[in-house]
C-alpha atoms as a PDB file:
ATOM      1  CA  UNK A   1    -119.687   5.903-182.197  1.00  0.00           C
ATOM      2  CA  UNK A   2    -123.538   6.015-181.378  1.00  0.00           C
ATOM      3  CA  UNK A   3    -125.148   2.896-182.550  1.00  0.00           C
ATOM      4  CA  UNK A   4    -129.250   2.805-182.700  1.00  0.00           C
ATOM      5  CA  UNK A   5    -130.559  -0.852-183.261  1.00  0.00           C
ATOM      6  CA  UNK A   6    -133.990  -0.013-184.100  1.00  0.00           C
ATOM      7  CA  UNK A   7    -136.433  -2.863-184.145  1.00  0.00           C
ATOM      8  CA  UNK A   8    -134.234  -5.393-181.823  1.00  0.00           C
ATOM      9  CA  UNK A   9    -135.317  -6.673-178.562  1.00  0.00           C
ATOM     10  CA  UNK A  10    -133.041  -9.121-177.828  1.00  0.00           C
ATOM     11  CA  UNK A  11    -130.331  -6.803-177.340  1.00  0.00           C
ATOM     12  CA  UNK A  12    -127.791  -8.938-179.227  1.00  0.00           C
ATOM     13  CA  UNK A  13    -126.440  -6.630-181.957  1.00  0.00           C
ATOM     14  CA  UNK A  14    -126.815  -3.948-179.302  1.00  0.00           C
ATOM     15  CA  UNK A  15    -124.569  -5.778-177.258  1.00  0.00           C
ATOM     16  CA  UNK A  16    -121.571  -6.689-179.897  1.00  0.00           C
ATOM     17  CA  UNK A  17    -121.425  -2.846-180.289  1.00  0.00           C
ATOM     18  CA  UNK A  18    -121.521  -2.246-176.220  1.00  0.00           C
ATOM     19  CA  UNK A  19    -118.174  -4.750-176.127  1.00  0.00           C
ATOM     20  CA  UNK A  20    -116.625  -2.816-178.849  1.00  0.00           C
ATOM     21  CA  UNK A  21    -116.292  -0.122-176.811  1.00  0.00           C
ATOM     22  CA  UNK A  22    -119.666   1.831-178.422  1.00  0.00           C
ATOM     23  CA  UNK A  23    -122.509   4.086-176.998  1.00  0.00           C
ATOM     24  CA  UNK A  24    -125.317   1.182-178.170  1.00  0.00           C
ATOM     25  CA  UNK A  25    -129.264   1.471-177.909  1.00  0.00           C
ATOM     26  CA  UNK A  26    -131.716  -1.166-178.461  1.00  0.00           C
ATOM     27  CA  UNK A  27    -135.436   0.050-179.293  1.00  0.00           C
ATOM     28  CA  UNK A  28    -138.000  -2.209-179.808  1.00  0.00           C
ATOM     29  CA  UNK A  29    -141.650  -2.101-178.870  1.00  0.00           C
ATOM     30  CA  UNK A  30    -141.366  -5.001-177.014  1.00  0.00           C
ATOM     31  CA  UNK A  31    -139.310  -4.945-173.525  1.00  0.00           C
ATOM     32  CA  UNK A  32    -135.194  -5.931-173.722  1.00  0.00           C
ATOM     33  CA  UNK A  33    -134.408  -9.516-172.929  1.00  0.00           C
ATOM     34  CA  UNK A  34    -131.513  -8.577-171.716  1.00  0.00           C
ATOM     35  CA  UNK A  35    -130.439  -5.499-168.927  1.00  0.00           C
ATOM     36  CA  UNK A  36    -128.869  -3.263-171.295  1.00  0.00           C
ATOM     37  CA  UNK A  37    -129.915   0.533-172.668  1.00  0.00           C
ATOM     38  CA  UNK A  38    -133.053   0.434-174.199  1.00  0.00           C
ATOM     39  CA  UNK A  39    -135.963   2.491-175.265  1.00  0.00           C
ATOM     40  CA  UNK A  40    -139.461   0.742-175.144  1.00  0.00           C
ATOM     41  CA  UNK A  41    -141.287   2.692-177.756  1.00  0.00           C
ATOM     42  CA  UNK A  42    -141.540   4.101-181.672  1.00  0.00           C
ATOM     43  CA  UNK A  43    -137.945   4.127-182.684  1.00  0.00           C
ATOM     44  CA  UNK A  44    -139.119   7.493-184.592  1.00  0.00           C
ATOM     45  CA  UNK A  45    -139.468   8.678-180.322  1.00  0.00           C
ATOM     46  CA  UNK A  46    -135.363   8.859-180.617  1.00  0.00           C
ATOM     47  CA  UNK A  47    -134.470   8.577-184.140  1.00  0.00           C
ATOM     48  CA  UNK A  48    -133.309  12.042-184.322  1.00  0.00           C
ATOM     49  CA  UNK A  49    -130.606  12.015-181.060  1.00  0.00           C
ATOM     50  CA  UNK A  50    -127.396  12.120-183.190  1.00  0.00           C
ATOM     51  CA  UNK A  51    -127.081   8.676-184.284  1.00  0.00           C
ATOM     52  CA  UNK A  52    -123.802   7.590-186.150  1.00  0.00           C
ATOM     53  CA  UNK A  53    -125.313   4.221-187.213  1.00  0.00           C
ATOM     54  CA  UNK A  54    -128.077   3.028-187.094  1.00  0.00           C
ATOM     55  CA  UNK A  55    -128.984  -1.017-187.746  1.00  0.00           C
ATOM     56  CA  UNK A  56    -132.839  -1.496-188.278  1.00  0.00           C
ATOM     57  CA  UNK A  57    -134.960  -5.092-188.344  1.00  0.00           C
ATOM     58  CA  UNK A  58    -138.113  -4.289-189.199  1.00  0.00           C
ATOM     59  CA  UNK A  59    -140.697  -6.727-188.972  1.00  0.00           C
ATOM     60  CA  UNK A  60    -141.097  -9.389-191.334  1.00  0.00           C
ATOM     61  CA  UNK A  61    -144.378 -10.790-190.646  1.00  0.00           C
ATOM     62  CA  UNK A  62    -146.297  -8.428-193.369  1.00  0.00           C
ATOM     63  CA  UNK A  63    -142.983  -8.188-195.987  1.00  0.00           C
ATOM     64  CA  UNK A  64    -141.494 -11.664-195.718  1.00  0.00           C
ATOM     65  CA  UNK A  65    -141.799 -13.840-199.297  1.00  0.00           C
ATOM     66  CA  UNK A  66    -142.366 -17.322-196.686  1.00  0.00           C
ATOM     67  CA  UNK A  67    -145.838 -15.685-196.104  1.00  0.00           C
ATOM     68  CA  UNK A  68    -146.572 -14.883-199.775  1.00  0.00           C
ATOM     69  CA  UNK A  69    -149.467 -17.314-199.446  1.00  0.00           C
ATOM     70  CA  UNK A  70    -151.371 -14.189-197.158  1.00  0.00           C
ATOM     71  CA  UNK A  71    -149.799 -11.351-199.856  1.00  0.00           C
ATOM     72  CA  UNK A  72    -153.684 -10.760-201.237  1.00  0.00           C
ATOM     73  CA  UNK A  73    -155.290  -9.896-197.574  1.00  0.00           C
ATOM     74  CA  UNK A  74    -152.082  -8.301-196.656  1.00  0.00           C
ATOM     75  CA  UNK A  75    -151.789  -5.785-199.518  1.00  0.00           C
ATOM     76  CA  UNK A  76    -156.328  -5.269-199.158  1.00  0.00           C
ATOM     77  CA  UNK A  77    -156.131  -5.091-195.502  1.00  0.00           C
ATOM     78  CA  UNK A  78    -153.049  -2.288-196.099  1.00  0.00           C
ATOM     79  CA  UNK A  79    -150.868  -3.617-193.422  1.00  0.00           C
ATOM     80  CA  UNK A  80    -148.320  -4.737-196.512  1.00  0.00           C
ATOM     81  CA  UNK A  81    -148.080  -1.156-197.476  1.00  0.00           C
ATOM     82  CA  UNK A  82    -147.516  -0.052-194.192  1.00  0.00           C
ATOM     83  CA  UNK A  83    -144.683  -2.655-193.345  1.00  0.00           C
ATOM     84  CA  UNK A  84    -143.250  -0.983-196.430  1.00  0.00           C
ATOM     85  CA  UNK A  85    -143.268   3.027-195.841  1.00  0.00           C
ATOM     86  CA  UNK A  86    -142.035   1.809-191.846  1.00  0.00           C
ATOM     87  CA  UNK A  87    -138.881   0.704-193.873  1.00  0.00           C
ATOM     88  CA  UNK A  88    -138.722   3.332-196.349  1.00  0.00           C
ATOM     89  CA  UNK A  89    -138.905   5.868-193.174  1.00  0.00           C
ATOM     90  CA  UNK A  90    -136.031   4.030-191.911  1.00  0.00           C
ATOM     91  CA  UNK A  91    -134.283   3.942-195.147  1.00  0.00           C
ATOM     92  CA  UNK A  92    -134.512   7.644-195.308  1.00  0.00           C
ATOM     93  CA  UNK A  93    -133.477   8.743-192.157  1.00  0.00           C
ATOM     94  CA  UNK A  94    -130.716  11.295-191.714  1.00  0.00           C
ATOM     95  CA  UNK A  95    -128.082   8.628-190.333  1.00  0.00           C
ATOM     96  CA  UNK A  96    -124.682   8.747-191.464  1.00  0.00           C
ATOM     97  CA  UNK A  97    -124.774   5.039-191.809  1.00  0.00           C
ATOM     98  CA  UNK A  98    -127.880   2.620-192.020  1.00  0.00           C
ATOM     99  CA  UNK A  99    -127.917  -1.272-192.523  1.00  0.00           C
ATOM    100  CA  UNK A 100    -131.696  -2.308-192.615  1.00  0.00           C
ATOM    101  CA  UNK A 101    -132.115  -5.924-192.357  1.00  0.00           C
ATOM    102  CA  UNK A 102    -134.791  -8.695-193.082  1.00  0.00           C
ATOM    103  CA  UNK A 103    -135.415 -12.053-195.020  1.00  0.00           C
ATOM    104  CA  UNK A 104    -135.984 -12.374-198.448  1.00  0.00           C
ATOM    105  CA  UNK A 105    -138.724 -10.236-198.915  1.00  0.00           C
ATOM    106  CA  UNK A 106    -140.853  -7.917-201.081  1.00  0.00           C
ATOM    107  CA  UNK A 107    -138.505  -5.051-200.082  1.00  0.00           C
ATOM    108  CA  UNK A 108    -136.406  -6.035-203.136  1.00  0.00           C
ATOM    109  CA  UNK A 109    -139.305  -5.785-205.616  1.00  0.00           C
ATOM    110  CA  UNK A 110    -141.182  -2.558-204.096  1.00  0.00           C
ATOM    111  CA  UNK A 111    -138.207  -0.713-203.083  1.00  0.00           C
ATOM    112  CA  UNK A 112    -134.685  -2.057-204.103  1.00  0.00           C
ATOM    113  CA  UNK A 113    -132.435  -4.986-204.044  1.00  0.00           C
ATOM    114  CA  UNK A 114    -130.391  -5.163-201.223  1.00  0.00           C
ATOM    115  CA  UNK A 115    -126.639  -5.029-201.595  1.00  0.00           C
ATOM    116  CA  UNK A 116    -125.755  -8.306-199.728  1.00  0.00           C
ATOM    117  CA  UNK A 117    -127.548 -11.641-198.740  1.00  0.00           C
ATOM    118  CA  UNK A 118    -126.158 -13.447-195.991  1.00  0.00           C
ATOM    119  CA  UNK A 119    -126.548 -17.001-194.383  1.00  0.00           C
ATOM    120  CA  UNK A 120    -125.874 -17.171-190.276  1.00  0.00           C
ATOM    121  CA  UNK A 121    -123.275 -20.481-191.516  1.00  0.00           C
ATOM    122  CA  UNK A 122    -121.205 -17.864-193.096  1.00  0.00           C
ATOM    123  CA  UNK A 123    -120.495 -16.285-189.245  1.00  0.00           C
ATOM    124  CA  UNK A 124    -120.729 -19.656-187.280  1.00  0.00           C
ATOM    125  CA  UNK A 125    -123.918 -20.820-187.038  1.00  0.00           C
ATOM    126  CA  UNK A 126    -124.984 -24.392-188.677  1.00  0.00           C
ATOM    127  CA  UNK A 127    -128.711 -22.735-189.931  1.00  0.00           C
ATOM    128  CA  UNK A 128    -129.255 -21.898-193.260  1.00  0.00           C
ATOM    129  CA  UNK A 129    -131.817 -18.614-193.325  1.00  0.00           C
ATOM    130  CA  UNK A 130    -131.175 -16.533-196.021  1.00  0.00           C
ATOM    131  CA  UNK A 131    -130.680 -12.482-194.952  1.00  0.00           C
ATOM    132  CA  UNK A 132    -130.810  -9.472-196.762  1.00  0.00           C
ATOM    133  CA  UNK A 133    -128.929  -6.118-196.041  1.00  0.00           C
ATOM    134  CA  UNK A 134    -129.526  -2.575-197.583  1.00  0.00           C
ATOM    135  CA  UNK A 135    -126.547  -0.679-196.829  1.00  0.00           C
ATOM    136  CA  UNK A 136    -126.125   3.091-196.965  1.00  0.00           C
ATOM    137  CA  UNK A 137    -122.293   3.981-196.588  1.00  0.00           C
ATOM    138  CA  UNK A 138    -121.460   0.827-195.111  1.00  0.00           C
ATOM    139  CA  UNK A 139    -119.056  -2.061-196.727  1.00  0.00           C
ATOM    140  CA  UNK A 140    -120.835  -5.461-197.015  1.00  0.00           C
ATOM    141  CA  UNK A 141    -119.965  -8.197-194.419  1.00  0.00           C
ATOM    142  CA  UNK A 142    -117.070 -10.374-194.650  1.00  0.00           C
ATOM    143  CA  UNK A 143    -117.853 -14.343-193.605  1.00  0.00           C
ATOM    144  CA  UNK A 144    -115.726 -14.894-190.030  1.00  0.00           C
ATOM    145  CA  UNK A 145    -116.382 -18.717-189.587  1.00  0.00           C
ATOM    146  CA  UNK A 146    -118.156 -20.821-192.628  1.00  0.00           C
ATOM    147  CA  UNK A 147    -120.135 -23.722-190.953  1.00  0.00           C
ATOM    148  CA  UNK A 148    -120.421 -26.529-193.758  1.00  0.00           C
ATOM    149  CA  UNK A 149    -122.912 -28.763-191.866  1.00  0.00           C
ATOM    150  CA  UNK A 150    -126.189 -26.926-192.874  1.00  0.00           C
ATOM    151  CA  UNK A 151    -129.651 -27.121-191.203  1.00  0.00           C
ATOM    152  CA  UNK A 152    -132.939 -25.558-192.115  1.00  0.00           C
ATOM    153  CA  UNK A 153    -134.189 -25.504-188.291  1.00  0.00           C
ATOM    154  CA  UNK A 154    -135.723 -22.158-188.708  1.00  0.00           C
ATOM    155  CA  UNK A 155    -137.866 -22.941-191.303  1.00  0.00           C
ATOM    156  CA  UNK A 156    -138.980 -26.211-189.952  1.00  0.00           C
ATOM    157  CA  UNK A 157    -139.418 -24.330-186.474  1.00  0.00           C
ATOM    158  CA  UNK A 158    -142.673 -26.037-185.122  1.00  0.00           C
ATOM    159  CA  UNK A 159    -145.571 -23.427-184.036  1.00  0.00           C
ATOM    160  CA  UNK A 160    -145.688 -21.637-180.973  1.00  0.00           C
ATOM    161  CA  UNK A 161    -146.409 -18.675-178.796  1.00  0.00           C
ATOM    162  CA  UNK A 162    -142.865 -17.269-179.492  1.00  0.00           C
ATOM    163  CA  UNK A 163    -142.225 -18.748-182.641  1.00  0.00           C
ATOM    164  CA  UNK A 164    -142.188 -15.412-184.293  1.00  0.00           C
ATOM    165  CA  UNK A 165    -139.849 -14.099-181.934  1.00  0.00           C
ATOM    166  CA  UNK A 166    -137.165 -16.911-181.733  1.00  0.00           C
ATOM    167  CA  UNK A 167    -137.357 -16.421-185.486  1.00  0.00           C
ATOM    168  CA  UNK A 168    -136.935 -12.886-185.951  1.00  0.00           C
ATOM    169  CA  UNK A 169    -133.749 -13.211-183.338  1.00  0.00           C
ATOM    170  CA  UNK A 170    -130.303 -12.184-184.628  1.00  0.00           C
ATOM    171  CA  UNK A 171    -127.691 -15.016-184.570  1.00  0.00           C
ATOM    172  CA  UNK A 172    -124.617 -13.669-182.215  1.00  0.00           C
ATOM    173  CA  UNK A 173    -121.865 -14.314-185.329  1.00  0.00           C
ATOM    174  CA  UNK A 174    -123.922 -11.578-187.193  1.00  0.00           C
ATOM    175  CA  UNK A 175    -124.089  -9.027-184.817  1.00  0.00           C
ATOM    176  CA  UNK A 176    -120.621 -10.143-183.178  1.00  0.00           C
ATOM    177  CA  UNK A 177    -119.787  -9.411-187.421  1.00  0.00           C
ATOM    178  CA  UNK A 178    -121.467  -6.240-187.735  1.00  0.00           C
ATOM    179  CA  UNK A 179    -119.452  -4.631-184.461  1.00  0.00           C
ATOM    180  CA  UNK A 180    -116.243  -5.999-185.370  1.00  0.00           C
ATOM    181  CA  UNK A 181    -116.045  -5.171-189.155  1.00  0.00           C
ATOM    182  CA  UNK A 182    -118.392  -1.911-188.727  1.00  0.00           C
ATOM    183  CA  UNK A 183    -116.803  -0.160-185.292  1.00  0.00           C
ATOM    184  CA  UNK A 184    -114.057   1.489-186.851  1.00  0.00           C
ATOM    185  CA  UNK A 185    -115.874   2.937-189.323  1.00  0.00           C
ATOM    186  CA  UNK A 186    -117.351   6.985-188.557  1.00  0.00           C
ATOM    187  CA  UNK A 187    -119.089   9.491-190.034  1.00  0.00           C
ATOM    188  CA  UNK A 188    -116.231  11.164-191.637  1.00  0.00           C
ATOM    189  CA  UNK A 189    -115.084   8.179-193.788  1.00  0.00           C
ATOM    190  CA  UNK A 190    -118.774   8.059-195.211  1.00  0.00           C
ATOM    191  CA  UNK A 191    -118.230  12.182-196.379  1.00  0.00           C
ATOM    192  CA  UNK A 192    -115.218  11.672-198.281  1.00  0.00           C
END
């Protein structure tokens, strides 16, 4: 299967894929953190190579409900609705199968719910932060390893220069999930 992971620069859902045996791209803006394939650009640059699935995180920053305090200069500066039609662009895309993923956000309210919330203690991880999914032909995740001591480190993350990154990072149970309960699938069990 071809696997795009738009919007990822840490390479770690691109990587679960890779180990399952999958041809898996990272594209982000931003350089790879780790040596693996990866386009440095607008995803919309390779969108259209004959992509089987595609797993998108968008950024947050202008969408996220944890920054609702800066909604008002958001939606007059137009940066909001521009977070928004990026995701509706990805939404719409003509990918077999498409998981977009982000925190609770204003994607529920100005575009639609998403099919599945997730925790990372549901795949492993001790941190509570609270993930939607949008899922087109794909079945939701099944938890692989509930955590029950719970910590709200990511919220309580203390500022700095990479904050926003080593918030926005995918925990490995969650892409480690996505590969093992999402390789088998292909594009002929989403026709039927």
């Amino acid at each position: 299967m071809r696997v795009l992971v738009a919007c990822e620069y840490s390479g770690v859902v691109r990587d679960a894929f890779i180990r399952n045996g999958h041809d898996a791209v990272s594209c982000d803006l931003l350089p790879t953190e780790a040596q693996g394939p990866h386009y440095t650009g607008d995803v919309f640059d390779i969108i259209s190579m004959g992509w089987d699935l595609m797993i998108a995180h968008p950024p947050c920053t202008h969408l996220s409900v944890s920054g609702a305090r800066h909604f008002a200069a958001k939606q007059a500066s137009g940066v909001q609705q521009q977070a928004l039609e990026f995701v509706l662009r990805l939404m719409e895309v003509d990918i077999p199968m498409i998981a977009i993923e982000n925190p609770i956000s204003i994607i529920s309210s100005r575009i639609r719910k998403p099919d599945q919330i997730i925790q990372p203690w549901m795949f492993g991880h001790g941190e509570t932060k609270a993930t939607c999914l949008w899922l087109k032909n794909l079945p939701k995740l099944i938890p692989t390893d509930i955590v029950e001591g719970r910590d709200n480190r990511i919220h309580r993350m203390p500022p700095s220069k990479d904050r926003a990154k080593l918030r926005s990072r995918t925990y490995y149970g969650i892409g480690d999930a996505m590969a093992t309960q999402w390789h088998t699938l292909t594009s002929a069990d989403v026709e039927g």
